[in-house]
C-alpha atoms as a PDB file:
ATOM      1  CA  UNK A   1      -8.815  -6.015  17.208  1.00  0.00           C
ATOM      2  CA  UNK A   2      -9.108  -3.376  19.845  1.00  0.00           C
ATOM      3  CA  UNK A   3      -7.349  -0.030  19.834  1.00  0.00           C
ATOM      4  CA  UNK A   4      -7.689   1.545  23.051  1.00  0.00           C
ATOM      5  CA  UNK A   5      -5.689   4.738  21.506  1.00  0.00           C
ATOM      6  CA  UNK A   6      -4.926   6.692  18.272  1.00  0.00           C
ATOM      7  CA  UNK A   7      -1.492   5.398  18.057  1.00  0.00           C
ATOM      8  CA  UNK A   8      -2.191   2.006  18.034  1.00  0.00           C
ATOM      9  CA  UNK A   9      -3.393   2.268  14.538  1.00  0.00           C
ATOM     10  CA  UNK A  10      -0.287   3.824  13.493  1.00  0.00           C
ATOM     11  CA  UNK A  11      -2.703   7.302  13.569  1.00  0.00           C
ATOM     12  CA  UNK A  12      -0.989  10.940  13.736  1.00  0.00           C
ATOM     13  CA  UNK A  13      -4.225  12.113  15.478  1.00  0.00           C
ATOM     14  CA  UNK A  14      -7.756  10.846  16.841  1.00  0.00           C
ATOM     15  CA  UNK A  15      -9.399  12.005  13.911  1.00  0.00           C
ATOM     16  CA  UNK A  16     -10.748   9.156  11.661  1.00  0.00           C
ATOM     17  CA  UNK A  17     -11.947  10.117   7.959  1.00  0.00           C
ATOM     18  CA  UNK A  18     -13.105   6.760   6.938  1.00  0.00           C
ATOM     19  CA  UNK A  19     -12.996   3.542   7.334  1.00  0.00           C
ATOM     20  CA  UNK A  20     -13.077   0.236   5.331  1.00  0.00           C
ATOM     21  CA  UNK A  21     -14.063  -3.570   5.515  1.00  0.00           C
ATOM     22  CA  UNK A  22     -12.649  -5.780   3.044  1.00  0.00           C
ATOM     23  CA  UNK A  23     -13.250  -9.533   2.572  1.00  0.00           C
ATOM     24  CA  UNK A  24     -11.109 -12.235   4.640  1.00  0.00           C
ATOM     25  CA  UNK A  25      -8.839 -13.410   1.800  1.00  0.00           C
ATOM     26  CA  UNK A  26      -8.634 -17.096   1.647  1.00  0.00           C
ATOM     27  CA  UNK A  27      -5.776 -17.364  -0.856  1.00  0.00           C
ATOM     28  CA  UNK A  28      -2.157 -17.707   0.590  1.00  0.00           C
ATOM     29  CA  UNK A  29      -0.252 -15.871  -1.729  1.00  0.00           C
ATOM     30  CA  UNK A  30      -0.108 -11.632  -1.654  1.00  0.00           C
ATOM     31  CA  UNK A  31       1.672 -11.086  -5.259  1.00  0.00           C
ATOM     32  CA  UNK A  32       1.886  -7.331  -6.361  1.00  0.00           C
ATOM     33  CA  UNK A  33       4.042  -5.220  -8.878  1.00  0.00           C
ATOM     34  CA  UNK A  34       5.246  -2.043  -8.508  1.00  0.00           C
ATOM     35  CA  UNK A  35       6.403   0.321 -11.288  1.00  0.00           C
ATOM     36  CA  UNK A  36       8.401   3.678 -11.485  1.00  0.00           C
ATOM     37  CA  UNK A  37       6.255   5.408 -13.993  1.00  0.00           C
ATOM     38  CA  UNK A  38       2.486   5.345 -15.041  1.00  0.00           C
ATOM     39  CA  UNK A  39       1.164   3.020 -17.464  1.00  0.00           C
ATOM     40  CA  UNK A  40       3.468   0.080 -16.091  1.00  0.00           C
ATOM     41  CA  UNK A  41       6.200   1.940 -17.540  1.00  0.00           C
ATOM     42  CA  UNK A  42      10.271   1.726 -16.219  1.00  0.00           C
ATOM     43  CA  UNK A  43      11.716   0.032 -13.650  1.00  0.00           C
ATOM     44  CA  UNK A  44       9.467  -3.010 -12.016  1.00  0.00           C
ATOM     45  CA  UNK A  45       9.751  -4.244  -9.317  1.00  0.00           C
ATOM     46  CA  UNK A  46       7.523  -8.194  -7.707  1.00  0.00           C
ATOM     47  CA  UNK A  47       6.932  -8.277  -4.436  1.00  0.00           C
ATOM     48  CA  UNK A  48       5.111 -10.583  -2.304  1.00  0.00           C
ATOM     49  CA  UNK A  49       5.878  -9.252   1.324  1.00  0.00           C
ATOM     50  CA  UNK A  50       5.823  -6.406   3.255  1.00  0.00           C
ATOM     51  CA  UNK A  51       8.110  -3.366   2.564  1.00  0.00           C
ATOM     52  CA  UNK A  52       8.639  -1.253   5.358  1.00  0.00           C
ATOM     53  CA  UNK A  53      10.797   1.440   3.423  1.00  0.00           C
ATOM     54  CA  UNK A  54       9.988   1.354  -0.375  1.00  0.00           C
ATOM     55  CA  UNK A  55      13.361   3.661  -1.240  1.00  0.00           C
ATOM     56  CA  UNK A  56      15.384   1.172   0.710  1.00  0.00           C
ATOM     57  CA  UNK A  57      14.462  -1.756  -1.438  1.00  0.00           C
ATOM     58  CA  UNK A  58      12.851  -0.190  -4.570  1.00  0.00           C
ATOM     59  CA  UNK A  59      15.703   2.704  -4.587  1.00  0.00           C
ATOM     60  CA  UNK A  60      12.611   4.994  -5.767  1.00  0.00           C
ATOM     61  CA  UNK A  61      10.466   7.154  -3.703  1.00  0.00           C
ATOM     62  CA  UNK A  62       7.434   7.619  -6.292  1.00  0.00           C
ATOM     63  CA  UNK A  63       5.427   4.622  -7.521  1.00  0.00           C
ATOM     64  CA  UNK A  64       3.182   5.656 -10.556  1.00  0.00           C
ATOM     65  CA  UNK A  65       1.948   2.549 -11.109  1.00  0.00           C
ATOM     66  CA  UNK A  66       0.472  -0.819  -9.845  1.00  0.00           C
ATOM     67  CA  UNK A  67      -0.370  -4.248 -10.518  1.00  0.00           C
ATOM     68  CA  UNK A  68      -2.170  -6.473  -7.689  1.00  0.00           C
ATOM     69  CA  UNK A  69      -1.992 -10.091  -8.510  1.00  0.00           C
ATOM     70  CA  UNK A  70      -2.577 -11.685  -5.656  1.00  0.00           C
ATOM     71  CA  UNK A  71      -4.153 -10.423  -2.420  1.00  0.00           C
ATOM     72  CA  UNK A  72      -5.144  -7.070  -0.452  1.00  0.00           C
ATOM     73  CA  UNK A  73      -2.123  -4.375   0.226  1.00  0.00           C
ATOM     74  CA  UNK A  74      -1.803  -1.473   2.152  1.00  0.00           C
ATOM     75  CA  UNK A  75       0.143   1.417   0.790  1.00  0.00           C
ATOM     76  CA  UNK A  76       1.384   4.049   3.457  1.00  0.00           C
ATOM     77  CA  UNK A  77       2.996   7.528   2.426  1.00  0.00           C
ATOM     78  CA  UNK A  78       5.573   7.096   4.939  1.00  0.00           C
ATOM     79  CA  UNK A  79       8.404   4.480   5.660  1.00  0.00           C
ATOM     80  CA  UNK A  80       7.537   2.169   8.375  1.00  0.00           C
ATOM     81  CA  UNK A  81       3.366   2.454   7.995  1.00  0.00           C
ATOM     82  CA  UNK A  82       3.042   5.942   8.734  1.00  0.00           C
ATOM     83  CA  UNK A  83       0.650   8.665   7.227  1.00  0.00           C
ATOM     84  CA  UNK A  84      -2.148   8.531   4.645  1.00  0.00           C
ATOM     85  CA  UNK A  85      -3.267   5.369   3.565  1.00  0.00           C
ATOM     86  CA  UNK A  86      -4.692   3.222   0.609  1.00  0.00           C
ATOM     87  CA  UNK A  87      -6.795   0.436   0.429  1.00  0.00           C
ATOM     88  CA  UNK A  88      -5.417  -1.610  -2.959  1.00  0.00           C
ATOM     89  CA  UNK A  89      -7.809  -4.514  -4.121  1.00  0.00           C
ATOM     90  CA  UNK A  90      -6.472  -6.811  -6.924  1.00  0.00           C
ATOM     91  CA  UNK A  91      -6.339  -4.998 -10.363  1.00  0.00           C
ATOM     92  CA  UNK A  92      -4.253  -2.802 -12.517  1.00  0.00           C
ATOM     93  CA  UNK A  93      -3.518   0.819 -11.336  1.00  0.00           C
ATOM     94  CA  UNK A  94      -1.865   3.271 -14.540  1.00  0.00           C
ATOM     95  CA  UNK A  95      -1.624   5.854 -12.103  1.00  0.00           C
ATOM     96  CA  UNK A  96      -1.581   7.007  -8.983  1.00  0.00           C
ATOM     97  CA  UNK A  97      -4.649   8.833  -9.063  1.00  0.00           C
ATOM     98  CA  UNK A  98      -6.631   5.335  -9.516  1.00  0.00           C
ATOM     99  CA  UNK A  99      -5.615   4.480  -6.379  1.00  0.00           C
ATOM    100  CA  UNK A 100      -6.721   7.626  -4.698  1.00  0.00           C
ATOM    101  CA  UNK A 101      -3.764   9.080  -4.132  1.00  0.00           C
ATOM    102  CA  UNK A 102      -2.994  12.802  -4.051  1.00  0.00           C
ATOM    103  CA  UNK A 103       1.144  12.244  -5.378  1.00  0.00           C
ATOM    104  CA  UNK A 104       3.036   9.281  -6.509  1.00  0.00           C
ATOM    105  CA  UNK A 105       5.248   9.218  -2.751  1.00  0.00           C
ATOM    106  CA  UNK A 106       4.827   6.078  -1.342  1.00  0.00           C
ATOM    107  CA  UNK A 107       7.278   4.896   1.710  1.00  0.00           C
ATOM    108  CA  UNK A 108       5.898   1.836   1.928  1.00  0.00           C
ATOM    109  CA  UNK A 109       3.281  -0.690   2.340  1.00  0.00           C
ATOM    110  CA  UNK A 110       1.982  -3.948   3.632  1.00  0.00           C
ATOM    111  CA  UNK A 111      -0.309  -7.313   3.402  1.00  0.00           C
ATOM    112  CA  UNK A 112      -3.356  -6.855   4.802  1.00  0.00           C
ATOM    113  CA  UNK A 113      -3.668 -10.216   6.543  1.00  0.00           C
ATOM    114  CA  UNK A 114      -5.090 -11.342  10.159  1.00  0.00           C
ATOM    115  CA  UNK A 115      -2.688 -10.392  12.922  1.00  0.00           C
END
């Protein structure tokens, strides 16, 4: 798409540190589990949509770990796709390091699909 401003990718400025391609996903299910603590550990939680608040459904604000099934996801460290991103390819994530992230806050995240 086009994005004749910063804020039309959700940025806080018009600074861009890097930037991504990932392959169109031809599979129609997005399947991903969530998990309170690291190695898969505590509460879990499925989900297979987006989550635009992760406390308001998950009742957590920290996810330490991660299993994508099914698709490609977008985590965001704010509610409502705001902040830092990560990229999350199918696979198994024991902590939140393996995803690149710098804590274990998460406010939520999305599919990445075609829009």
């Amino acid at each position: 798409g086009e994005y004749p401003d910063y804020q039309r990718w959700m940025g806080f400025n018009d600074n861009i540190r890097s930037c991504r391609s990932y392959p169109h996903y031809r599979g129609g299910n997005y399947r991903m589990k969530i998990y309170e603590r690291p190695d898969f550990g505590g509460q879990m939680m499925e989900f297979m949509d987006d989550c635009p608040s992760v406390y308001d459904r998950f009742r957590y604000r920290d996810i330490h770990s991660c299993h994508v099934m099914d698709g490609y996801w977008t985590f965001y460290e704010h509610p409502n796709y705001r902040g830092r991103q990560y990229f999350m390819r199918p696979g198994e994530y024991k902590k939140y390091s393996d995803w690149g992230g710098f804590n274990s806050t998460i406010g939520s995240f999305r599919r990445m699909r075609d829009f």
